[in-house]
N, C-alpha and C. Protein backbone atom coordinates (compact mmCIF):
# COMPACT_ATOMS: atom_id res chain seq x y z
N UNK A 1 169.75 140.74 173.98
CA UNK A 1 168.55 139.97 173.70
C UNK A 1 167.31 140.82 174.01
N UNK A 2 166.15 140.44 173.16
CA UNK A 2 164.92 141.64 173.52
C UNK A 2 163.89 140.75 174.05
N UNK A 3 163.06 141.73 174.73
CA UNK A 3 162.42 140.57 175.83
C UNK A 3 161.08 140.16 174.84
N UNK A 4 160.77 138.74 175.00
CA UNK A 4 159.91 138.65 174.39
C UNK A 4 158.12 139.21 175.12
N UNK A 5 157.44 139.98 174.16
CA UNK A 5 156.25 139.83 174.61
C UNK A 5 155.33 139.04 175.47
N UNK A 6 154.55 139.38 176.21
CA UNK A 6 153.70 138.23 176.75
C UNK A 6 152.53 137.76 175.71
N UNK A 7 152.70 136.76 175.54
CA UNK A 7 151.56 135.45 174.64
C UNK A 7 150.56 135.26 175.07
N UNK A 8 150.55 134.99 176.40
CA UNK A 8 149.38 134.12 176.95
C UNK A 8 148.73 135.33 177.89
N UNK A 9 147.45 135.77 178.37
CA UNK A 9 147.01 136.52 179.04
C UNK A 9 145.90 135.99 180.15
N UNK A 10 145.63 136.43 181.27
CA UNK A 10 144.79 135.56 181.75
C UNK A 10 143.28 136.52 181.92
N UNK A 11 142.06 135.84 181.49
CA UNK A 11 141.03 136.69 181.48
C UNK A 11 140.91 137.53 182.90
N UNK A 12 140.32 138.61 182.90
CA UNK A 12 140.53 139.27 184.16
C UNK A 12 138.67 139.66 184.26
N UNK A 13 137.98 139.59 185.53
CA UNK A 13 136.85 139.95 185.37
C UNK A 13 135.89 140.89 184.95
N UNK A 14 137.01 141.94 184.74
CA UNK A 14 136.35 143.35 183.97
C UNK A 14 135.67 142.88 182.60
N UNK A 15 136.78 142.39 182.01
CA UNK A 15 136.55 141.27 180.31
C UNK A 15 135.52 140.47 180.49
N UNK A 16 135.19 139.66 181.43
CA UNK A 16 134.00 138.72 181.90
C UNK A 16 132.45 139.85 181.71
N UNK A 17 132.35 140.91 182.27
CA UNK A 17 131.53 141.68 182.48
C UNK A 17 131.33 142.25 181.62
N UNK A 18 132.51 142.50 181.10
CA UNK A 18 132.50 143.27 179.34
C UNK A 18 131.33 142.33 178.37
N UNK A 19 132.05 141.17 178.22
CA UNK A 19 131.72 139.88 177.46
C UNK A 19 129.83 139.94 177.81
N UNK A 20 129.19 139.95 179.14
CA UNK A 20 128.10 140.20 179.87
C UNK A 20 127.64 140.80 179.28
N UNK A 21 127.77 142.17 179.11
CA UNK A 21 126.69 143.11 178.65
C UNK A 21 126.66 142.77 177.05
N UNK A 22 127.64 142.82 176.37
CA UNK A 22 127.63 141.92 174.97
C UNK A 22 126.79 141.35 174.97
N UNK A 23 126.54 139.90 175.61
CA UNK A 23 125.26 139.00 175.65
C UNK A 23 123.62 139.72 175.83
N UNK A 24 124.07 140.31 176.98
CA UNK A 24 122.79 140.89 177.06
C UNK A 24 122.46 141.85 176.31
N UNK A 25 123.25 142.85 175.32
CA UNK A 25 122.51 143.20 174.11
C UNK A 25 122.11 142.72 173.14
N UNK A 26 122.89 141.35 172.88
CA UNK A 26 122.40 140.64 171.76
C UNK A 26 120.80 139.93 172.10
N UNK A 27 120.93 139.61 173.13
CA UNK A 27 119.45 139.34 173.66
C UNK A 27 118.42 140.46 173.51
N UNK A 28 118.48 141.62 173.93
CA UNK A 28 117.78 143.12 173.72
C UNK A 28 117.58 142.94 172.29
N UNK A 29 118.92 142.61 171.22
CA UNK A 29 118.19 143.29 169.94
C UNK A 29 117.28 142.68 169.46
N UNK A 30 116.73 141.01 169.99
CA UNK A 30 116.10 140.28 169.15
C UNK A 30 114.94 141.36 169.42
N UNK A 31 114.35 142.29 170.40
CA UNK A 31 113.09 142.73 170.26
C UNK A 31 112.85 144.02 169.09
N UNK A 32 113.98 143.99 168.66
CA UNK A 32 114.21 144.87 167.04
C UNK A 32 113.13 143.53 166.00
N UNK A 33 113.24 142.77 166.17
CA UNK A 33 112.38 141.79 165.11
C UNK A 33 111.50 141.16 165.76
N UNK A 34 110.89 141.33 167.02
CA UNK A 34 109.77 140.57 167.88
C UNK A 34 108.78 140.85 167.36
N UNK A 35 108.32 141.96 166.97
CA UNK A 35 106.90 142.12 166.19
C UNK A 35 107.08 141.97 164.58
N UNK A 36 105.57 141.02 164.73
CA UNK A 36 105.58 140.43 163.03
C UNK A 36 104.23 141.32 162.63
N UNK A 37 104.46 141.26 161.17
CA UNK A 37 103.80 141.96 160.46
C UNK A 37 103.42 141.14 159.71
N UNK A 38 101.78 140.36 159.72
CA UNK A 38 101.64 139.66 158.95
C UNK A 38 101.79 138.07 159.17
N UNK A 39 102.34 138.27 160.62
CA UNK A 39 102.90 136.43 160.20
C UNK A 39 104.53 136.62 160.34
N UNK A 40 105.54 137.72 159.69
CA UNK A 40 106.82 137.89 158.89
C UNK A 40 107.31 139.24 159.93
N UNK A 41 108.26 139.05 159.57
CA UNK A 41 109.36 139.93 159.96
C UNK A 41 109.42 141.00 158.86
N UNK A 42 109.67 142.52 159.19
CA UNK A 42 109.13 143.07 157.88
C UNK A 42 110.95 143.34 157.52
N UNK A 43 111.17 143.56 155.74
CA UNK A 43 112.68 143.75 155.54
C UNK A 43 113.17 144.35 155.91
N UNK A 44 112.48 145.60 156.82
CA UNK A 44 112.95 146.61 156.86
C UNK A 44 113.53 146.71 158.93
N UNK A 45 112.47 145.70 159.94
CA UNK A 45 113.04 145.49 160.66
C UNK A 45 114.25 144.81 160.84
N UNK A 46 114.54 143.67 159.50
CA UNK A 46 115.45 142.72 159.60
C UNK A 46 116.65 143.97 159.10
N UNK A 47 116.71 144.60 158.37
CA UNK A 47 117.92 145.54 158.15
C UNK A 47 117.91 146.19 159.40
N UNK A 48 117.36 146.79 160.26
CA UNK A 48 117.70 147.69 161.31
C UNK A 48 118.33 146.41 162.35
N UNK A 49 118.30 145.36 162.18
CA UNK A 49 118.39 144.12 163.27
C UNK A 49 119.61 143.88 163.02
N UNK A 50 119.82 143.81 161.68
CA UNK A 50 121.40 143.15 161.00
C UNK A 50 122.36 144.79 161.34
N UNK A 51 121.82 145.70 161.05
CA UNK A 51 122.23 147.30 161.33
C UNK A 51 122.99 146.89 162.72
N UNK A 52 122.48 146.67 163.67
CA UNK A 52 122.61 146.51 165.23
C UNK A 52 123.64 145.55 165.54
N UNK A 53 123.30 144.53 165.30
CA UNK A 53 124.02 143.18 165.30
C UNK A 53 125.50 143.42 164.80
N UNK A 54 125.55 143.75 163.39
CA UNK A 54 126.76 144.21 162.77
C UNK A 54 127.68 144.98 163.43
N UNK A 55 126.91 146.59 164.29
CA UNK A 55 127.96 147.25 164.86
C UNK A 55 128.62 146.77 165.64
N UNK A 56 127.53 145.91 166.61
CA UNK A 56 127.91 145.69 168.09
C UNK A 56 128.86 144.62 168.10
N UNK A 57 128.65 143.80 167.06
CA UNK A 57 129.41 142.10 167.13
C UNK A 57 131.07 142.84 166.37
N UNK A 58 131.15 144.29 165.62
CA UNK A 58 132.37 144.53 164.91
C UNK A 58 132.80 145.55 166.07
N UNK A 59 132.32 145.74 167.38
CA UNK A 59 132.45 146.53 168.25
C UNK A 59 133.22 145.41 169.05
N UNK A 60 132.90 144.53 169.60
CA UNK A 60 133.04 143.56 170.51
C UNK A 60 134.54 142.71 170.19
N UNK A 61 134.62 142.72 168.80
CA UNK A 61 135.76 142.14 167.73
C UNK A 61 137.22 142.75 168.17
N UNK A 62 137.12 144.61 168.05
CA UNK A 62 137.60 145.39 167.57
C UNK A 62 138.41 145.67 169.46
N UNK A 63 137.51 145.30 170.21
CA UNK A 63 137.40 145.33 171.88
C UNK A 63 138.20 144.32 171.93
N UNK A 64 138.29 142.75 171.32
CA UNK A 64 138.95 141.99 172.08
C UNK A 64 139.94 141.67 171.52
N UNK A 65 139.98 142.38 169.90
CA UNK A 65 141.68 142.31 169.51
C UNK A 65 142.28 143.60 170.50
N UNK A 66 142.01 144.40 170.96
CA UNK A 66 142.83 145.37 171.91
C UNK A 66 143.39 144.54 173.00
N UNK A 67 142.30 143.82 173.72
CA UNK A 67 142.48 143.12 174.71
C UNK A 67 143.31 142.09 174.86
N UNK A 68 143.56 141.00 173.71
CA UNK A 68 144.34 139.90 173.98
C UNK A 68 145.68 140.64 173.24
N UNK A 69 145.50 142.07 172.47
CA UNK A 69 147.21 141.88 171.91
C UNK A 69 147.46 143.35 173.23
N UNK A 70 146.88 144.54 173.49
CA UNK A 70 147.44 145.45 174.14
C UNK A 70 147.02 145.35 175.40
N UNK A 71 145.83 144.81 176.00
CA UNK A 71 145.16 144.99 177.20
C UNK A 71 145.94 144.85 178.74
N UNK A 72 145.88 145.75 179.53
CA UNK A 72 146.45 145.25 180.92
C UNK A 72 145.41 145.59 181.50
N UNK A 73 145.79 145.60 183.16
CA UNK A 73 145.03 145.53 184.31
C UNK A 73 145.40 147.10 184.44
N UNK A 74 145.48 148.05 183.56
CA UNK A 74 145.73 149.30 184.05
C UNK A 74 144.64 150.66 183.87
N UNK A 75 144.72 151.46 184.88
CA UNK A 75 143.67 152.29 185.47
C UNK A 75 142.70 153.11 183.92
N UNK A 76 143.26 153.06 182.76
CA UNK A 76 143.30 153.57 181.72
C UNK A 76 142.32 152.79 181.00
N UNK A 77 142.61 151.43 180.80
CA UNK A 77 142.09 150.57 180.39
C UNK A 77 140.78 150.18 181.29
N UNK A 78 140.94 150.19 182.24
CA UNK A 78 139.28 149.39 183.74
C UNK A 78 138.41 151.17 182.89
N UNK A 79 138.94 152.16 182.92
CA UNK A 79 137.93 153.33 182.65
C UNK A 79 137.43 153.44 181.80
N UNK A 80 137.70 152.91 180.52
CA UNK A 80 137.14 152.85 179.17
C UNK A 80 136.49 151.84 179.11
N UNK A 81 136.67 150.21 179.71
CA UNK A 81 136.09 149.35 179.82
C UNK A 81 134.50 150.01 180.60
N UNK A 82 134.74 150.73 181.45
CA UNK A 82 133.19 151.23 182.24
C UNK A 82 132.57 152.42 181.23
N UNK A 83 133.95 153.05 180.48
CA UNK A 83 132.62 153.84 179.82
C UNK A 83 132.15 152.76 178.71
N UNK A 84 132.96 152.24 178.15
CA UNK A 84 132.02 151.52 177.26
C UNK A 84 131.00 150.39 177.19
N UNK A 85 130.75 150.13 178.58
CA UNK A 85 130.11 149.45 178.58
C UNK A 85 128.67 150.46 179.52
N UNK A 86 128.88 151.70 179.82
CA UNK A 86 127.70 152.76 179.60
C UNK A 86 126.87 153.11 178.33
N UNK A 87 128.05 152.93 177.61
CA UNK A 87 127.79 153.61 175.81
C UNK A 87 126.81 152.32 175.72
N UNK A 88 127.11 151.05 175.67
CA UNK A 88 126.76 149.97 175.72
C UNK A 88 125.11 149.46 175.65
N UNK A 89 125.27 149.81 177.74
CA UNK A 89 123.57 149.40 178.21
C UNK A 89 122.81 150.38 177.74
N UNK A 90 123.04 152.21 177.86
CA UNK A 90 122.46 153.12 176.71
C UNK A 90 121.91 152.72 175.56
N UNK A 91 122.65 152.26 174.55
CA UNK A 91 122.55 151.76 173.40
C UNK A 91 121.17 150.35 173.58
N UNK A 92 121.48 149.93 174.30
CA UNK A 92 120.85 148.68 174.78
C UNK A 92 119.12 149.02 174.93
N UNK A 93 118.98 149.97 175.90
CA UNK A 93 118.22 150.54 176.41
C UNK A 93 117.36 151.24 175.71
N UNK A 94 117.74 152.09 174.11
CA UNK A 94 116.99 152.67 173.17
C UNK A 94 116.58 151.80 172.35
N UNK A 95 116.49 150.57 172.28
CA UNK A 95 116.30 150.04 170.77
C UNK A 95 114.73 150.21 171.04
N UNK A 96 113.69 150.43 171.99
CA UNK A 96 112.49 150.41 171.78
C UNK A 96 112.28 152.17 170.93
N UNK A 97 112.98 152.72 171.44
CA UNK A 97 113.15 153.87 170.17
C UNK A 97 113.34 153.66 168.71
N UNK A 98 114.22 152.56 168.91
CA UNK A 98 114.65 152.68 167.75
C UNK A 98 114.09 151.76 166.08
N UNK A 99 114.11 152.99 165.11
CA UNK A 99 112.91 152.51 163.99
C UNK A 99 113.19 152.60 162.93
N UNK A 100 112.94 152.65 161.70
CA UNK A 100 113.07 152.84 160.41
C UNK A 100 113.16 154.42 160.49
N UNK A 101 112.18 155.19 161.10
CA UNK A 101 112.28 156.63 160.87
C UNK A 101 113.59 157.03 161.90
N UNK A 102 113.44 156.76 163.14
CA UNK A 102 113.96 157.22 163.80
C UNK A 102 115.52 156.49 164.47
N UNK A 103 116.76 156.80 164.14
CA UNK A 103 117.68 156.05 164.44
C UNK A 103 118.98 156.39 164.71
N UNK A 104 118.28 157.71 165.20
CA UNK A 104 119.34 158.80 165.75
C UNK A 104 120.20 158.34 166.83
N UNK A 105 119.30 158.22 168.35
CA UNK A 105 120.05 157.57 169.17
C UNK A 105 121.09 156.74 168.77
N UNK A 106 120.42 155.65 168.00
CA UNK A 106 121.83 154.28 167.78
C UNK A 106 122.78 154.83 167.16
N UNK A 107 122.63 155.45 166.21
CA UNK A 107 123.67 155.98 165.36
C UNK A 107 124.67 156.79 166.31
N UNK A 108 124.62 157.59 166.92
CA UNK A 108 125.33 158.59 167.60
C UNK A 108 126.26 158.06 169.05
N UNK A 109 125.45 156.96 169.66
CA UNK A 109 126.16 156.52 170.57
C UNK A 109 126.80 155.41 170.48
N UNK A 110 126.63 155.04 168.87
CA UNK A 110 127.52 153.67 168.12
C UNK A 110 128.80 154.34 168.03
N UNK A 111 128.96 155.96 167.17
CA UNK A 111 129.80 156.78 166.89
C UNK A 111 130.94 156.57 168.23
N UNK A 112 129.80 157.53 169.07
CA UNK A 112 130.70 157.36 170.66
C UNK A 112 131.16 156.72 171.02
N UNK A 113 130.52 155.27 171.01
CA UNK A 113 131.67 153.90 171.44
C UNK A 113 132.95 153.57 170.27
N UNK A 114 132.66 153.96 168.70
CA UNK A 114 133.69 153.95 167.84
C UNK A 114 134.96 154.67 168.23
N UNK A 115 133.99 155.87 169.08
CA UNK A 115 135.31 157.15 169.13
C UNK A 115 136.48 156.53 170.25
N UNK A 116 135.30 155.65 171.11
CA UNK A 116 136.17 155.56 172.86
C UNK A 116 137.33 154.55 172.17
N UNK A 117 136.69 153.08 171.17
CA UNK A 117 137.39 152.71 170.70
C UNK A 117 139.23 153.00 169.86
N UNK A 118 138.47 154.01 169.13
CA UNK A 118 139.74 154.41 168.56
C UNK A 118 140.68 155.21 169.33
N UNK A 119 140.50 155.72 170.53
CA UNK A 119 141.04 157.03 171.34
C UNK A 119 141.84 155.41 171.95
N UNK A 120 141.47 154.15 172.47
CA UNK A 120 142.38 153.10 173.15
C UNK A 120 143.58 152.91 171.85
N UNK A 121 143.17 152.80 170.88
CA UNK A 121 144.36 152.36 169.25
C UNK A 121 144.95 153.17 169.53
N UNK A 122 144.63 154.41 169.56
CA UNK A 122 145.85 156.12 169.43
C UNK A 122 146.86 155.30 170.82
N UNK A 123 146.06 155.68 171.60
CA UNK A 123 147.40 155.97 173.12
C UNK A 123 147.92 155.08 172.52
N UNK A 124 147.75 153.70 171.75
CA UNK A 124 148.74 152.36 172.29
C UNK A 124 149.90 152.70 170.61
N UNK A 125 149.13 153.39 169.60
CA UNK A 125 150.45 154.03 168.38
C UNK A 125 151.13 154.89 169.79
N UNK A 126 150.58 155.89 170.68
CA UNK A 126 151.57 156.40 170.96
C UNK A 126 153.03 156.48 171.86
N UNK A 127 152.45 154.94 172.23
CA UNK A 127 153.07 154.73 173.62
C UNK A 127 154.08 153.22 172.91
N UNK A 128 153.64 152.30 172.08
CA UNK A 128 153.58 151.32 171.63
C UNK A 128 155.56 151.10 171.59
N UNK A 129 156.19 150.16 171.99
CA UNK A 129 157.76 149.99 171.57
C UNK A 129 158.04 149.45 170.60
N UNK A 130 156.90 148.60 170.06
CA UNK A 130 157.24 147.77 169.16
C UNK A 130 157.01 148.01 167.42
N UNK A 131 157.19 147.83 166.28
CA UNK A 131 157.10 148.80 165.44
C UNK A 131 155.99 147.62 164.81
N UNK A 132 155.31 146.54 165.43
CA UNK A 132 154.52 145.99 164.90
C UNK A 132 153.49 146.47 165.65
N UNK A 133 153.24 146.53 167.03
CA UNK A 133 152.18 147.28 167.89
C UNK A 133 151.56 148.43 167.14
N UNK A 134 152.59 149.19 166.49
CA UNK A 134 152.23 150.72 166.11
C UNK A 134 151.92 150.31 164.42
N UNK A 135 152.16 149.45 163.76
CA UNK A 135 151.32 148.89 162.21
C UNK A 135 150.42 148.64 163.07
N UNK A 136 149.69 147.45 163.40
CA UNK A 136 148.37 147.15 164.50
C UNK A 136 147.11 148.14 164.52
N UNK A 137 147.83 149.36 165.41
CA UNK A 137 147.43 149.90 166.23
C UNK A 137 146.69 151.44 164.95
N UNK A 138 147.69 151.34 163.94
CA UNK A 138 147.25 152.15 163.08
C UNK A 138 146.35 151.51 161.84
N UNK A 139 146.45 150.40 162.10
CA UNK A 139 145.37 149.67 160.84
C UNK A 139 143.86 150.12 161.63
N UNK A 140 143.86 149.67 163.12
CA UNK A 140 142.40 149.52 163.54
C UNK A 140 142.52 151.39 164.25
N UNK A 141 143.12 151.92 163.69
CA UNK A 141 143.06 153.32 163.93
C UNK A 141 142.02 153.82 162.95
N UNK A 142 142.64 153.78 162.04
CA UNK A 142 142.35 154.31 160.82
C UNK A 142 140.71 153.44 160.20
N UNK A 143 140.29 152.25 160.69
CA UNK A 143 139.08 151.85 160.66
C UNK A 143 138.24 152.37 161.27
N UNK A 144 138.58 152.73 162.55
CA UNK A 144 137.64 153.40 163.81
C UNK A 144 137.41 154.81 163.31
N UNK A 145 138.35 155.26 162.90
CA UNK A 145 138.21 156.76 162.31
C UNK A 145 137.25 156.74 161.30
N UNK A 146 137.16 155.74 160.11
CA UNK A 146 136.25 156.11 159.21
C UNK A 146 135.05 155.27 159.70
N UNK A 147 135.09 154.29 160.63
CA UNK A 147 133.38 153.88 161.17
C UNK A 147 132.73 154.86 161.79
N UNK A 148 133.58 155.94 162.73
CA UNK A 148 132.98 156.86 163.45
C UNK A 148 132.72 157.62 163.08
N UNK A 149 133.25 158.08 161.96
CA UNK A 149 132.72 159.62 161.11
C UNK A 149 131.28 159.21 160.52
N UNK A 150 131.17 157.83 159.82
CA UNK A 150 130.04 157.46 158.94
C UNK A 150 128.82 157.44 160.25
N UNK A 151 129.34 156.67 161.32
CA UNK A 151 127.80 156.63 162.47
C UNK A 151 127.60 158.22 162.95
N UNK A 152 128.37 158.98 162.65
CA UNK A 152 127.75 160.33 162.87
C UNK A 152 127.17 160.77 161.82
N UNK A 153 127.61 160.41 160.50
CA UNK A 153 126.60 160.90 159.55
C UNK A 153 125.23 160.66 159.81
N UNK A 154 125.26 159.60 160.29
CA UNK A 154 123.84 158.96 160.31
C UNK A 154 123.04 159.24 161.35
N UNK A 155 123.87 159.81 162.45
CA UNK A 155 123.12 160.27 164.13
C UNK A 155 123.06 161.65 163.81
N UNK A 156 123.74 162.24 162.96
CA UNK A 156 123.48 163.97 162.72
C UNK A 156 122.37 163.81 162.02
N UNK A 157 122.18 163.08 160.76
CA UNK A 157 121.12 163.56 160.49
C UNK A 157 120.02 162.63 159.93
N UNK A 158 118.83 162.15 159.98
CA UNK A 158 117.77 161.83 159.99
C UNK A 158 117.62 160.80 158.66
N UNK A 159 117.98 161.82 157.60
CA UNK A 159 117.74 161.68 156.15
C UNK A 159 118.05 159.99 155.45
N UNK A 160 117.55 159.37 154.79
CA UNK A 160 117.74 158.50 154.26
C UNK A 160 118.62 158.25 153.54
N UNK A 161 119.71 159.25 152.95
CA UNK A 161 120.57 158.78 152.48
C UNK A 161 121.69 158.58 153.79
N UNK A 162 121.39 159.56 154.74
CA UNK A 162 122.49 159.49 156.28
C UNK A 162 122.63 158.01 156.65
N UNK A 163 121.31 157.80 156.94
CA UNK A 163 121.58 156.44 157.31
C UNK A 163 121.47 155.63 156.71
N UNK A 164 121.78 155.41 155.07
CA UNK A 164 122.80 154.61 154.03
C UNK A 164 123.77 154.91 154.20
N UNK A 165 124.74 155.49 154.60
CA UNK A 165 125.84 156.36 154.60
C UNK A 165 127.44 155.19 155.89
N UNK A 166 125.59 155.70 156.97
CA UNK A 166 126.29 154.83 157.90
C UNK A 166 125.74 153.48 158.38
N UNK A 167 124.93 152.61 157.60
CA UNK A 167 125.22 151.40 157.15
C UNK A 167 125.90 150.94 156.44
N UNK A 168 126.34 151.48 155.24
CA UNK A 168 127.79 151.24 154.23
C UNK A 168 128.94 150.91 155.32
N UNK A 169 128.88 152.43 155.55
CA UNK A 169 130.35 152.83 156.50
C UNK A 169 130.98 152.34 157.55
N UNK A 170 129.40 151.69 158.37
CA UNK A 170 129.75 150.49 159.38
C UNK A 170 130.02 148.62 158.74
N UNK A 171 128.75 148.67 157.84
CA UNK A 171 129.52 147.14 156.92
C UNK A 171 130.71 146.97 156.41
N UNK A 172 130.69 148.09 156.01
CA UNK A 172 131.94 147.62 155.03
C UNK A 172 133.63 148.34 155.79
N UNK A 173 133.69 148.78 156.95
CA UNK A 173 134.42 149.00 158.18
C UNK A 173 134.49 147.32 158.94
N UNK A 174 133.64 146.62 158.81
CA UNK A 174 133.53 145.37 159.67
C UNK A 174 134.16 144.24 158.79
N UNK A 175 134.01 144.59 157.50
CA UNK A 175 134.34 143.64 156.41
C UNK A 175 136.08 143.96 156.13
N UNK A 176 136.37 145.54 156.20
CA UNK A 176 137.73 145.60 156.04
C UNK A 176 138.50 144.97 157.54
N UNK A 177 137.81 145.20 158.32
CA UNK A 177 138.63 144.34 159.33
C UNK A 177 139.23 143.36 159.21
N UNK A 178 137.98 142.31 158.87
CA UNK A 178 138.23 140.83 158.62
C UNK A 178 139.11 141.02 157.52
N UNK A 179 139.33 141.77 156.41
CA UNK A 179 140.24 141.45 155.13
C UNK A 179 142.02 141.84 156.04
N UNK A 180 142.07 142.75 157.17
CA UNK A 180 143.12 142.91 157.96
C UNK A 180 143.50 141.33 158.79
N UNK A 181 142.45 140.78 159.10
CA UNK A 181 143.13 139.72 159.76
C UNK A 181 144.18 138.69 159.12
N UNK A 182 144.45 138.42 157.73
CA UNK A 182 145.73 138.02 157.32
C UNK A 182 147.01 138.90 157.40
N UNK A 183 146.92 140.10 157.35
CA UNK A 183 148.00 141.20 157.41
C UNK A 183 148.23 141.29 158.98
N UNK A 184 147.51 141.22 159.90
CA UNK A 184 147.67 141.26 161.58
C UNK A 184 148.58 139.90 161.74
N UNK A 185 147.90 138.78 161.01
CA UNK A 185 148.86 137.67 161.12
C UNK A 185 150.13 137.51 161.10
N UNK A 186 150.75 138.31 159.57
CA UNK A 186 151.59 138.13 159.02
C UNK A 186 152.58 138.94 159.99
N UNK A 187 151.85 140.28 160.44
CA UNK A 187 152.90 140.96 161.29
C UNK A 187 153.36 140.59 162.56
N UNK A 188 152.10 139.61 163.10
CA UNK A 188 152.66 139.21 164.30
C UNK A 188 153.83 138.11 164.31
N UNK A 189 153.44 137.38 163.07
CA UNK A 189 154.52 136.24 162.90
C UNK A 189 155.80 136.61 162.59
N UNK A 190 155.63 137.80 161.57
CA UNK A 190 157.48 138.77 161.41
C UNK A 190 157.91 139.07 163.18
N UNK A 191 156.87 139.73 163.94
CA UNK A 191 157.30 140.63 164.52
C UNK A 191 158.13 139.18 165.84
N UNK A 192 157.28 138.15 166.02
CA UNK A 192 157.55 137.17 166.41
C UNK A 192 159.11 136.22 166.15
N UNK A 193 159.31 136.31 165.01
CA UNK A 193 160.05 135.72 164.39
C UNK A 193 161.75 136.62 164.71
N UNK A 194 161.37 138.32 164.60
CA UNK A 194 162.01 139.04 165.11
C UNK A 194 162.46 138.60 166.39
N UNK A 195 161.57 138.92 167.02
CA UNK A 195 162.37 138.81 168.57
C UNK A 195 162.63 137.87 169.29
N UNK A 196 162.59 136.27 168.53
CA UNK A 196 163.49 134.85 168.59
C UNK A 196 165.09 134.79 168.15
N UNK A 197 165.30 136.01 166.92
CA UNK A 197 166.37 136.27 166.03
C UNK A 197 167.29 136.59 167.70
């Protein structure tokens, strides 16, 4: 008989704190659209706002499917939880930098948290027993890989098409996710179904 997985997980306070700084960037970005122009919000702040919002909320997503399907209380996991939540308040911390011209910072340390992200997917393909862990683990592999290459396009370089490049690359990285969440389903329910057999 094969042992079944654990289902149920219990929040642990690192995740609480995690969840914390989350909030408190989403609070930070509203000052991406605090100044009106006119009366209005100009289109161009509201794209750098939705820009922000988008990474961080497909950052946070991408964080807590790790967490409720691979996450433990282990020394590996508490260290990436602290760097990324450095990458985080950083990120947090520039948006008064951050502008239509200038959007280097965000871009580059969005990359960095993509990268820390995907470096947690790798270990768990490499370590993973289960042959649904390692589908999983290589779907949101292979997303992180192409979100992180595109937010470096856009933190390397300045240019206006860069950072089209890596607004595409991050939308439509956030959008293939969500089109994964019926296929994550389906595998957990095989893989489930498996180890009742």
């Amino acid at each position: 008989m094969i042992d079944m997985p654990q289902l149920t997980k219990r929040v642990t306070m690192i995740e609480l704190f995690y969840d914390l700084v989350f909030a408190y960037m989403i609070s930070q970005a509203t000052s991406l659209i605090h100044h009106l122009s006119h009366g209005t919000v100009s289109p161009i702040s509201f794209l750098i706002f939705a820009v922000v919002v988008i990474v961080f909320i497909n950052s946070w997503m991408v964080q807590s499917v790790f967490t409720n399907r691979f996450g433990s209380s282990s020394w590996t996991d508490i260290a990436f939880y602290f760097v990324d939540m450095m990458i985080l308040l950083y990120m947090t911390n520039s948006f008064g930098n951050t502008s239509s011209e200038n959007m280097t910072i965000f871009f580059m340390a969005a990359s960095l948290l993509s990268l820390t992200l995907l470096l947690q997917y790798l270990i768990v393909y490499f370590k993973a027993d289960y042959q649904a862990d390692k589908d999983i683990a290589k779907v949101f592999s292979g997303i992180l890989l192409f979100r992180t290459l595109t937010l470096l396009i856009g933190g390397l370089s300045n240019a206006g098409w860069a950072r089209l490049v890596a607004f595409l690359g991050s939308s439509s990285a956030g959008s293939y996710q969500a089109l994964q969440v019926n296929i994550l389903r389906s595998i957990r329910l095989s893989s489930l179904t498996y180890l009742k057999d």
